[in-house]
Protein backbone atom coordinates (compact mmCIF):
# COMPACT_ATOMS: atom_id res chain seq x y z
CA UNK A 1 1.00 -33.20 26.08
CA UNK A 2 -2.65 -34.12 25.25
CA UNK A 3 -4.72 -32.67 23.29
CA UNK A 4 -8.45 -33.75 23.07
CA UNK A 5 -9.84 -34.06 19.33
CA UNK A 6 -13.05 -33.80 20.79
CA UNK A 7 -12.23 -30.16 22.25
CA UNK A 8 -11.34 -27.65 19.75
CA UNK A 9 -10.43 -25.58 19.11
CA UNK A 10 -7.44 -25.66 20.82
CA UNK A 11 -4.74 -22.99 21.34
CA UNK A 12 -1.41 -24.03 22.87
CA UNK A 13 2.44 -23.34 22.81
CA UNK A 14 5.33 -26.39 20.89
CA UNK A 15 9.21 -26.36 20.63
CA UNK A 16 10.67 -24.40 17.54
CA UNK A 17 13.93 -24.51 17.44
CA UNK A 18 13.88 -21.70 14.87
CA UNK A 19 11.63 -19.68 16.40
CA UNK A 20 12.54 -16.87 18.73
CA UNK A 21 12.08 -17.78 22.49
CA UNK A 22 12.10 -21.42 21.43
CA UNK A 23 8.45 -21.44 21.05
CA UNK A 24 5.44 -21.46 18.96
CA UNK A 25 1.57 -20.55 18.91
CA UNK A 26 -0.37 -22.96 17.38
CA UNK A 27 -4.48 -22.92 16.81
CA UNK A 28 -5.68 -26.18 15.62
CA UNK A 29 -9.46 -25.93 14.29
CA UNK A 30 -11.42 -29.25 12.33
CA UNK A 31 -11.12 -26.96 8.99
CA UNK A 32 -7.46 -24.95 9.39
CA UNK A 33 -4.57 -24.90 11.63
CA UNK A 34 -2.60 -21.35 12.72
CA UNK A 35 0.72 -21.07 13.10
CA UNK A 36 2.39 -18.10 14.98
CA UNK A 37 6.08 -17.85 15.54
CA UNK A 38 8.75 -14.62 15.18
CA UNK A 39 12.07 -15.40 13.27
CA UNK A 40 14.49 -12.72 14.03
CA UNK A 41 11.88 -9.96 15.34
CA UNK A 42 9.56 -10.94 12.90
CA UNK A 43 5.85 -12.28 13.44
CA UNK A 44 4.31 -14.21 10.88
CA UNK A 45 1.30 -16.67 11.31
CA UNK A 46 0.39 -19.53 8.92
CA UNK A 47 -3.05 -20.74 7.69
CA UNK A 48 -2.81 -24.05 6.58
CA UNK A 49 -5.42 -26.30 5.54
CA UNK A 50 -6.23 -29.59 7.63
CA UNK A 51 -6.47 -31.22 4.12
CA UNK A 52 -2.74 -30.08 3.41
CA UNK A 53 -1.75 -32.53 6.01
CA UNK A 54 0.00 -35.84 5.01
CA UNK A 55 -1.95 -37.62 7.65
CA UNK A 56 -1.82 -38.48 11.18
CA UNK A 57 1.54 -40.23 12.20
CA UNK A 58 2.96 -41.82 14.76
CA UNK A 59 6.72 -41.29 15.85
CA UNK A 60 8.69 -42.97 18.54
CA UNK A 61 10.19 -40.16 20.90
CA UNK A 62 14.10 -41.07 21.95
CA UNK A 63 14.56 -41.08 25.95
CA UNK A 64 17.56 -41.54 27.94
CA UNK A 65 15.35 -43.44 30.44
CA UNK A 66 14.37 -46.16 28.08
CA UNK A 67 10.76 -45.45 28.16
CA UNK A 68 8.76 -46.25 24.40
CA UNK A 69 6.92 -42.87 24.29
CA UNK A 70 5.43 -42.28 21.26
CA UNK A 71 4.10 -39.27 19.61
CA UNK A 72 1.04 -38.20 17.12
CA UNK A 73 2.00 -35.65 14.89
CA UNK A 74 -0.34 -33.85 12.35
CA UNK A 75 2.41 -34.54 9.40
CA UNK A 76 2.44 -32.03 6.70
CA UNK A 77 5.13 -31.98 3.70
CA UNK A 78 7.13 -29.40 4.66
CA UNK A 79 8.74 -30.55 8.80
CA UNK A 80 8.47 -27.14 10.04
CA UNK A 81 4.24 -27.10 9.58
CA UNK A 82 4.04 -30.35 11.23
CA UNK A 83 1.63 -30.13 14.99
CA UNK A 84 2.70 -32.38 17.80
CA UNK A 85 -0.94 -33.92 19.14
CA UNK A 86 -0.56 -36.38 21.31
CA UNK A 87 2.53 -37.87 23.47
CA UNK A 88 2.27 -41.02 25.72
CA UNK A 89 3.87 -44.24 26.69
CA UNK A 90 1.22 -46.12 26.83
CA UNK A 91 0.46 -48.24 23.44
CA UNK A 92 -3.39 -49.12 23.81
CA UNK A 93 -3.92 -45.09 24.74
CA UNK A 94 -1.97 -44.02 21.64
CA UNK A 95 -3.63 -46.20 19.24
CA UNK A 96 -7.16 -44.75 20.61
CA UNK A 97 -5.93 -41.45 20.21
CA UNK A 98 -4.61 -42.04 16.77
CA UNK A 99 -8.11 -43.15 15.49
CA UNK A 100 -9.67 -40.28 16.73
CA UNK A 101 -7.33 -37.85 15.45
CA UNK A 102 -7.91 -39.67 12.34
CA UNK A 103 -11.74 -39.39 12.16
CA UNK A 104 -12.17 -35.58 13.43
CA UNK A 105 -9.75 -34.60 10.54
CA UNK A 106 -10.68 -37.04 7.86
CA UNK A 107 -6.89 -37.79 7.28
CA UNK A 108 -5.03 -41.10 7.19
CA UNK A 109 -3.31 -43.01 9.64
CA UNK A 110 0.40 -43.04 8.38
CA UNK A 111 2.56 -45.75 9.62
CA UNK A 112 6.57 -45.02 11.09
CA UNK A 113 8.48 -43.59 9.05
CA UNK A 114 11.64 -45.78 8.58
CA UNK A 115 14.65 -44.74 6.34
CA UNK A 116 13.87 -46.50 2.49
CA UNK A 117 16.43 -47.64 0.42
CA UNK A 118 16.75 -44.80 -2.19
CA UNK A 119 14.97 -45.60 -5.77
CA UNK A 120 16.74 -46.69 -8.66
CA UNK A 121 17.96 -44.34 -11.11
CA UNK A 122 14.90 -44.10 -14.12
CA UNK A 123 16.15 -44.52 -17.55
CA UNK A 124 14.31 -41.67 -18.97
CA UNK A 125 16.32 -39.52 -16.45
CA UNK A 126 19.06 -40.43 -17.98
CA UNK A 127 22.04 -37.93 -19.88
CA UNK A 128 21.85 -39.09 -22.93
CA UNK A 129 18.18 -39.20 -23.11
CA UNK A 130 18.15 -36.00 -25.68
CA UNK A 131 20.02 -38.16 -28.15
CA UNK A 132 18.17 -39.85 -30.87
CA UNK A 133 16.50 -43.53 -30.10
CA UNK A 134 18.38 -46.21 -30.15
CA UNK A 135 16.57 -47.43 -33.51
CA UNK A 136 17.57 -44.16 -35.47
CA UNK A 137 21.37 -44.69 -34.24
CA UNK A 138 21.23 -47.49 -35.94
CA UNK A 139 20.11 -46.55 -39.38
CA UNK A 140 22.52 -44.08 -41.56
CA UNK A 141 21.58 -40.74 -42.04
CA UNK A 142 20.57 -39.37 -44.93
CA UNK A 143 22.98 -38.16 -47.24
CA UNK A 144 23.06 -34.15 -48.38
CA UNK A 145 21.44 -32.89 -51.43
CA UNK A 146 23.31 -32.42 -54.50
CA UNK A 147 23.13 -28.96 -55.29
CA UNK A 148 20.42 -27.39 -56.84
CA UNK A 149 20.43 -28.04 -60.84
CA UNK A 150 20.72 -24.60 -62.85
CA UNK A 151 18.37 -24.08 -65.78
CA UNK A 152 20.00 -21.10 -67.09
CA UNK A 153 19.26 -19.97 -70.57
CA UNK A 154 16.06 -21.87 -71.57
CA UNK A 155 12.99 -20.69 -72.46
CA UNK A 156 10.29 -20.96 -69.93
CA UNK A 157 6.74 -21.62 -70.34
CA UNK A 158 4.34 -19.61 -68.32
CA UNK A 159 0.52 -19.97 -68.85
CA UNK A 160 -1.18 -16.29 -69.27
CA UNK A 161 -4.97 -15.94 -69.50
């Protein structure tokens, strides 16, 4: 598959594995891309913005024959809205493609994406964050009010005009 930046818009058929038949419609403009597919009978399309995407990435496709094809995919946040644009084995071709891709859409070039070590867990994330600080644990708390005094039988003064 190669699609030419320099041609569209472009209308052309991709592997969905969730769609029926296997396949998918996709229109790729410079300002939107359109996503048809039918799940289970029914149609729906999908108007996504090209400044939705991620970026432009670059994926290495896994081959029994050992080949290093690689892959330019219009990555968006959610898998299932990413666009497959470009798929070679040469590396000089792919990295020409990947600027140019880059350029008509105005998106960024986004490296490999390798499995990350997951973050650390954020203290202010924590259970017992709803507790009181640390600095009020340490003071005592106040103690209760006596109850109130009772003034009962005296005479009271009130100021009349």
């Amino acid at each position: 598959m190669r699609l030419d930046p320099l041609s569209l818009p472009v209308r052309f058929d991709a592997h969905d594995v969730r769609a029926d038949g296997g396949l998918r419609q996709i229109e790729l403009h410079r300002e939107r891309v359109i996503l048809r597919r039918a799940i289970g009978g029914m149609r729906m399309a999908v108007n996504v913005r090209v400044s939705d995407f991620r970026g432009i990435g670059c994926r290495g496709l896994d081959d029994d024959s050992g080949d290093a094809a690689r892959m330019l995919v219009l990555l968006h946040r959610d898998p299932s809205l990413s666009v497959p644009l470009f798929v070679s084995d040469d590396a000089e071709e792919i990295e020409i493609a990947w600027q140019s891709w880059s350029e008509i859409f105005g998106l960024p070039r986004l490296p490999d994406e390798k499995p990350r070590e997951p973050a650390q867990r954020r203290r202010r994330h924590h259970v017992i964050s709803k507790r009181r600080p640390r600095f009020l644990v340490r003071r005592r708390a106040g103690h209760l009010l006596a109850a109130p005094q009772s003034f009962a039988g005296e005479r009271e003064i009130i100021a009349r005009s």
